[in-house]
Protein backbone atom coordinates (compact mmCIF):
# COMPACT_ATOMS: atom_id res chain seq x y z
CA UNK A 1 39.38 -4.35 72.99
CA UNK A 2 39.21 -7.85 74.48
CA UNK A 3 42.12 -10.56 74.06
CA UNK A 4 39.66 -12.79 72.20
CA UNK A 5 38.77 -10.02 69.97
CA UNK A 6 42.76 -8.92 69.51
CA UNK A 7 43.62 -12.95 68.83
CA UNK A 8 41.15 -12.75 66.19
CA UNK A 9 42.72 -10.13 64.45
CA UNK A 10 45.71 -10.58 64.21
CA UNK A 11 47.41 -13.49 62.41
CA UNK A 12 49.72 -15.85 64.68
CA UNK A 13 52.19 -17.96 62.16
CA UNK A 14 52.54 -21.52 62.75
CA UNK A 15 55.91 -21.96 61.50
CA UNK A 16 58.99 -19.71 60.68
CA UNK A 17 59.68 -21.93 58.01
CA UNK A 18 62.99 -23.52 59.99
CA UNK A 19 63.50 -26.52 60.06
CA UNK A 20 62.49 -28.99 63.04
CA UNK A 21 65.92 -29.81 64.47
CA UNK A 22 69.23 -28.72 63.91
CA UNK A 23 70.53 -32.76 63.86
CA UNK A 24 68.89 -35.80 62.91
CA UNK A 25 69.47 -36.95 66.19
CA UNK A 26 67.68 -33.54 67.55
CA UNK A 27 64.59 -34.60 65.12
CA UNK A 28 64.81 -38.03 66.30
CA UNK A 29 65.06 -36.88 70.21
CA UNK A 30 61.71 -34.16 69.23
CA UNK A 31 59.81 -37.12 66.95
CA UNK A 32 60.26 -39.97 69.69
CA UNK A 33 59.91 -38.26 72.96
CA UNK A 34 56.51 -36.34 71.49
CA UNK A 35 55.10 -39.81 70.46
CA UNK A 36 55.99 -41.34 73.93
CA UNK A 37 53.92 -38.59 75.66
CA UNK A 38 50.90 -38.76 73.48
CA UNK A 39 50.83 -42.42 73.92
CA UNK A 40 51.42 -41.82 77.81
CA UNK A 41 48.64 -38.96 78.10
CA UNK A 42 46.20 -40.29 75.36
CA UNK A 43 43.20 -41.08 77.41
CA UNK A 44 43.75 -37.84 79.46
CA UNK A 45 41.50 -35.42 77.64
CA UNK A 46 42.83 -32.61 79.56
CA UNK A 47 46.47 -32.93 78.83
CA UNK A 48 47.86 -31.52 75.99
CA UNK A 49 50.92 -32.36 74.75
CA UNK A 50 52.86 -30.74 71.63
CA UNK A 51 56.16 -30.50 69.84
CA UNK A 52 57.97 -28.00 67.82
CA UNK A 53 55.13 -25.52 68.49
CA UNK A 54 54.64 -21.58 68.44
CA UNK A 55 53.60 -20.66 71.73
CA UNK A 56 52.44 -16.84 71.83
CA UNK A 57 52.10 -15.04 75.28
CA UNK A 58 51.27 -11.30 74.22
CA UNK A 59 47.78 -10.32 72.74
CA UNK A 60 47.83 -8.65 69.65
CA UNK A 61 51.64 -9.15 69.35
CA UNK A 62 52.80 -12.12 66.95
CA UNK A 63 56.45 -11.48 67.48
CA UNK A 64 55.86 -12.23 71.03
CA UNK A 65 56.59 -15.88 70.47
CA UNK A 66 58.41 -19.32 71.61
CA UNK A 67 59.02 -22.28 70.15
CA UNK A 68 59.82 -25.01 72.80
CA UNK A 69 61.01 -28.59 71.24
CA UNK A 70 57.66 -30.31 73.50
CA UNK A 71 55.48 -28.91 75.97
CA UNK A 72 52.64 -30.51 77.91
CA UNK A 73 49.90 -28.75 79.61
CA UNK A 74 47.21 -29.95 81.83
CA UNK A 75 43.79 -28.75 82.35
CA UNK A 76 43.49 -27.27 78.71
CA UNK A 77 41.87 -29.58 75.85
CA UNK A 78 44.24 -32.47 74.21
CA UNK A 79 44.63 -32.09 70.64
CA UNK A 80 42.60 -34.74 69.82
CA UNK A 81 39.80 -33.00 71.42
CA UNK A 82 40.60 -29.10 70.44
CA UNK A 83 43.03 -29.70 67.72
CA UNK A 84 45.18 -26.20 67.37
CA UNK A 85 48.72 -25.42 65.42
CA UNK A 86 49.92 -22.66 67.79
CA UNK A 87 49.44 -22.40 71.62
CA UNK A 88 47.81 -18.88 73.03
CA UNK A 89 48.77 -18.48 76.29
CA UNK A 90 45.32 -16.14 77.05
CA UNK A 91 43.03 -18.58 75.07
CA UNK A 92 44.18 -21.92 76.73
CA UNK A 93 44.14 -19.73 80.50
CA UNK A 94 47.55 -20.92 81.10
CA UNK A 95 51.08 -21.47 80.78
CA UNK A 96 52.86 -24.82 80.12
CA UNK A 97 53.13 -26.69 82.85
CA UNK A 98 56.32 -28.49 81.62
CA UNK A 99 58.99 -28.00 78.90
CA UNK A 100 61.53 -30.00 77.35
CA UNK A 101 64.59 -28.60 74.90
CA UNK A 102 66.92 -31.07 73.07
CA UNK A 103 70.04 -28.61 72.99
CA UNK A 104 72.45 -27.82 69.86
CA UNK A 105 75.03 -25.60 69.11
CA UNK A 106 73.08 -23.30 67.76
CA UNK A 107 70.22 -23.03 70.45
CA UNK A 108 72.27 -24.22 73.46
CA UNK A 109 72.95 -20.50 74.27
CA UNK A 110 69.23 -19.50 74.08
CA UNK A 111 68.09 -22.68 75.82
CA UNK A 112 70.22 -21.83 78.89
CA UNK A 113 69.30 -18.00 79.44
CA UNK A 114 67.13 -16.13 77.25
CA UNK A 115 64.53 -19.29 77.28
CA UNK A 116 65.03 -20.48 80.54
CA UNK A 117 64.26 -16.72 81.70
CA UNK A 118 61.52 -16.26 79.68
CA UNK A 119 59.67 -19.67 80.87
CA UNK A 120 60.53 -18.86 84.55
CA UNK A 121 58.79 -15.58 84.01
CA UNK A 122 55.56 -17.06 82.11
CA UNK A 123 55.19 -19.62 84.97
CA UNK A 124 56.28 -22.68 83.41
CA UNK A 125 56.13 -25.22 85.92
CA UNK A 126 59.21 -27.41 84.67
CA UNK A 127 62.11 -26.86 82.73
CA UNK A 128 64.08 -29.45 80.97
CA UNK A 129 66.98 -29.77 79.17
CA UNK A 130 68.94 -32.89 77.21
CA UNK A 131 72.45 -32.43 75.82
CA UNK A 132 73.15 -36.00 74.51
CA UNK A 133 75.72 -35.19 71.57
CA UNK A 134 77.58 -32.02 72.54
CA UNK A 135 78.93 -31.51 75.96
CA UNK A 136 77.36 -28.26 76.72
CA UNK A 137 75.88 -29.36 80.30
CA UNK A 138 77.49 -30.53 83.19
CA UNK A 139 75.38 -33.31 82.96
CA UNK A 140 73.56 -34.91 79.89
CA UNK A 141 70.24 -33.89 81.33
CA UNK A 142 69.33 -30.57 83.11
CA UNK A 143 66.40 -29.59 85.08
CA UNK A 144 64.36 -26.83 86.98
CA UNK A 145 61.12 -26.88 88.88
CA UNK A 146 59.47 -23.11 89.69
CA UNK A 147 59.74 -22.70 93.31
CA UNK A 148 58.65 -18.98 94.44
CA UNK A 149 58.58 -17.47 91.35
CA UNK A 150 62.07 -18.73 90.65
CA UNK A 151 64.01 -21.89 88.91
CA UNK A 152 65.83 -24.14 91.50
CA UNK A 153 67.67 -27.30 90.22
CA UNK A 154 65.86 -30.99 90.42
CA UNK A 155 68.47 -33.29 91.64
CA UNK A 156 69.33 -36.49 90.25
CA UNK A 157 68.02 -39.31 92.25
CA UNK A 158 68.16 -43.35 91.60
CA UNK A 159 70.12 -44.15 88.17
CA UNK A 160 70.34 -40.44 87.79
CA UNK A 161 66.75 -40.05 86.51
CA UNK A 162 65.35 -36.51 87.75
CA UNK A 163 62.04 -36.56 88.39
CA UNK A 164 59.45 -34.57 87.03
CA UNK A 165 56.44 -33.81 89.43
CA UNK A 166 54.28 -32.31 86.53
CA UNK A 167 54.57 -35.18 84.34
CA UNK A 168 54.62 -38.02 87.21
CA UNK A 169 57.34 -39.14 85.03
CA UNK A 170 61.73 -39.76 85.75
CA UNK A 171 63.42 -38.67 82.78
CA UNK A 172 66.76 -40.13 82.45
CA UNK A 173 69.81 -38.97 79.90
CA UNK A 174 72.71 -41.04 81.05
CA UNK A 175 74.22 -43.30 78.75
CA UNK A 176 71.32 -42.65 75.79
CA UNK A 177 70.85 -40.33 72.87
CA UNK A 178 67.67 -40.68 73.19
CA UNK A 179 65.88 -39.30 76.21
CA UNK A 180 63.94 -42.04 78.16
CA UNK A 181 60.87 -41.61 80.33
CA UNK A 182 60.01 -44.45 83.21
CA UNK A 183 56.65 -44.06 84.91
CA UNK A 184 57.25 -45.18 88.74
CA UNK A 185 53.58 -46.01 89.10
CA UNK A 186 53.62 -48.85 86.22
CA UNK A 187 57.21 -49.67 86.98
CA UNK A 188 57.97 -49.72 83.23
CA UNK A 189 60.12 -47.56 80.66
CA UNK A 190 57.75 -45.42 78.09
CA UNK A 191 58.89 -47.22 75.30
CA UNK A 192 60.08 -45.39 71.86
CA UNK A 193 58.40 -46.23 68.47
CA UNK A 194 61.53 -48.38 67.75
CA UNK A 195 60.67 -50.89 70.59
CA UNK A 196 56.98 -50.51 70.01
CA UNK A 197 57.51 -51.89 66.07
CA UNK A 198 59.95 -54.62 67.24
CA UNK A 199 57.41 -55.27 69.95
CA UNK A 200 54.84 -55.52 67.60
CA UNK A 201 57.19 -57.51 65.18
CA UNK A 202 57.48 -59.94 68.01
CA UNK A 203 54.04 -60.04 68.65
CA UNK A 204 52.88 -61.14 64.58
CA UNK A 205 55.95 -63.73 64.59
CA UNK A 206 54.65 -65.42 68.14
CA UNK A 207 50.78 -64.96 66.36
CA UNK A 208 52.48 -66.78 63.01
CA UNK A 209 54.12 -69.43 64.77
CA UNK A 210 50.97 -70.28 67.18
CA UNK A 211 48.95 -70.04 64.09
CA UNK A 212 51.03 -72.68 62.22
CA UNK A 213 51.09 -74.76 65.25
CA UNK A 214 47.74 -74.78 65.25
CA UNK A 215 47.22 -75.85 61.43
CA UNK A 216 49.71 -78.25 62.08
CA UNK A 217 47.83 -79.87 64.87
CA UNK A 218 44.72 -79.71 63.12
CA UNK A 219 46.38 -81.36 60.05
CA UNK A 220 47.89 -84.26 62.76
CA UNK A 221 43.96 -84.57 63.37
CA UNK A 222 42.68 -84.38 60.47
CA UNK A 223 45.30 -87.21 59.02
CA UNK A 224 44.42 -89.29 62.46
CA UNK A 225 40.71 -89.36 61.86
CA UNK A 226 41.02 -90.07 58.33
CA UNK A 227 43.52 -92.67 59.37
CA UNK A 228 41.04 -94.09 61.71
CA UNK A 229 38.18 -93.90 58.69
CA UNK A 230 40.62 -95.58 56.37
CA UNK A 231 40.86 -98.66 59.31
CA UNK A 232 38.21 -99.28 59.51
CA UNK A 233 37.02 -99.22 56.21
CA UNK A 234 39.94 -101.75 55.69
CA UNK A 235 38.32 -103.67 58.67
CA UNK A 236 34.85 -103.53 57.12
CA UNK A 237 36.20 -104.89 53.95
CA UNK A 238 38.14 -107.65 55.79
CA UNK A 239 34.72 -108.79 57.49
CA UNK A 240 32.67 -108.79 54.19
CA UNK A 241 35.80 -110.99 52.50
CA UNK A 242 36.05 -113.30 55.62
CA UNK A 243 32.18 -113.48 55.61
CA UNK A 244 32.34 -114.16 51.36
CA UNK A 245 35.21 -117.13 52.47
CA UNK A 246 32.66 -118.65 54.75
CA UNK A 247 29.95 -118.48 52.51
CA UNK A 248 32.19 -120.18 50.22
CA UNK A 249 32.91 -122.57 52.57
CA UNK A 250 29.30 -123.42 53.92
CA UNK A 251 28.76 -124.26 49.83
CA UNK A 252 31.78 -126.50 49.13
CA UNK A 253 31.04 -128.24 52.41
CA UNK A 254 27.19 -128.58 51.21
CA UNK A 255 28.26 -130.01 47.22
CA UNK A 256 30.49 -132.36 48.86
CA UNK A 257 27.82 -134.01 51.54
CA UNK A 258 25.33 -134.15 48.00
């Protein structure tokens, strides 16, 4: 029986029915870093990025499952192209290329071994993890990169981002609880959704205030030119009155020579 055929058979769950984080800040970490990437990769048709996702890596065997916080994997569709709520392993023709876990007390333990095991053994290219809240690294922000079949430790470099080769990203979790991305190529921090809506508030109040500059300006112009209408409609009125006096003159001066 093929793996197509097998996929089709059986049925592979979505969701467990858990919830997405074990914190708010462990949603907000999953929420913001997911929308950051699919901003980052969104005219990239071939990289797919997801969060809080079943990922299934036996055929025909739905308890043969992983849930990783966000994933991204190149060379398969982007879910705006092939839009999917699970990720098979034998249908997309590959592993993730990169992983990243937001730790809590109740995962850290899994995170660490079982998980990291299991990705090293599926192929996954990187490994992440971010500890922001509880201590339970030796360093806010842990990572791995697949080297010879096995996991070998990225090392910090400038400001203590490590940087991730897969992603042609530096992730950085030193003094923040939230993880931030900088892309080295743009020179410029991903921004969260936080900074894009203040950026955008920014944006309407600079578009307001040019706007009522504007009106006023065109008001100033508007009140000049009627200004100038008003003189010399003044002016006009002057000459007809001076022209009326003379008139009245050239008469008077014409009785009094009769």
């Amino acid at each position: 029986m093929s793996q197509a055929h097998e996929s089709q058979e059986v049925s592979y769950p979505d969701s467990d029915g858990e919830p997405m984080g074990e914190t708010p800040l462990h949603v907000l970490n999953i929420a913001w870093v997911l929308d950051m990437l699919l901003d980052h990769f969104r005219d990239d048709q071939q990289a797919f990025v997801g969060g809080n996702m079943f990922v299934y890596y036996e055929p025909g065997n739905n308890r043969a499952h992983v849930s990783p916080d966000l994933l991204v994997s190149f060379g398969v569709p982007s879910q705006r192209v092939q839009p999917r709520t699970n990720y098979l392993i034998w249908e997309e023709g590959k592993p993730m290329d990169c992983v990243i876990e937001f730790l809590s007390p109740s995962t850290a333990a899994s995170d660490l071994e079982s998980k990291r095991d299991l990705y090293r053994h599926l192929g996954v290219g990187e490994y992440f993890l971010f500890d922001p809240q509880f201590g339970m690294l030796s360093a806010p922000l842990i990572g791995y990169r697949l080297d010879g079949g096995e996991y070998v430790s990225i090392e910090a470099g400038v400001g203590g981002r490590l940087v991730s080769e897969t992603l042609g990203l530096e992730l950085l979790g030193v003094g923040t609880d939230i993880l931030r991305l900088y892309d080295p190529e743009s020179e410029l921090w991903l921004r969260v959704p936080e900074e894009v809506r203040d950026s955008e508030r920014d944006a309407q109040e600079q578009v307001e205030h040019l706007t009522q500059e504007r009106d006023k300006e065109r008001q100033q112009r508007e009140e000049a030119l009627q200004e100038r209408d008003e003189e010399r409609q003044r002016r006009q009125e002057a000459e007809k009155e001076i022209e009326e006096l003379r008139r009245q003159l050239r008469e008077a001066r014409g009785e009094s020579e009769d």
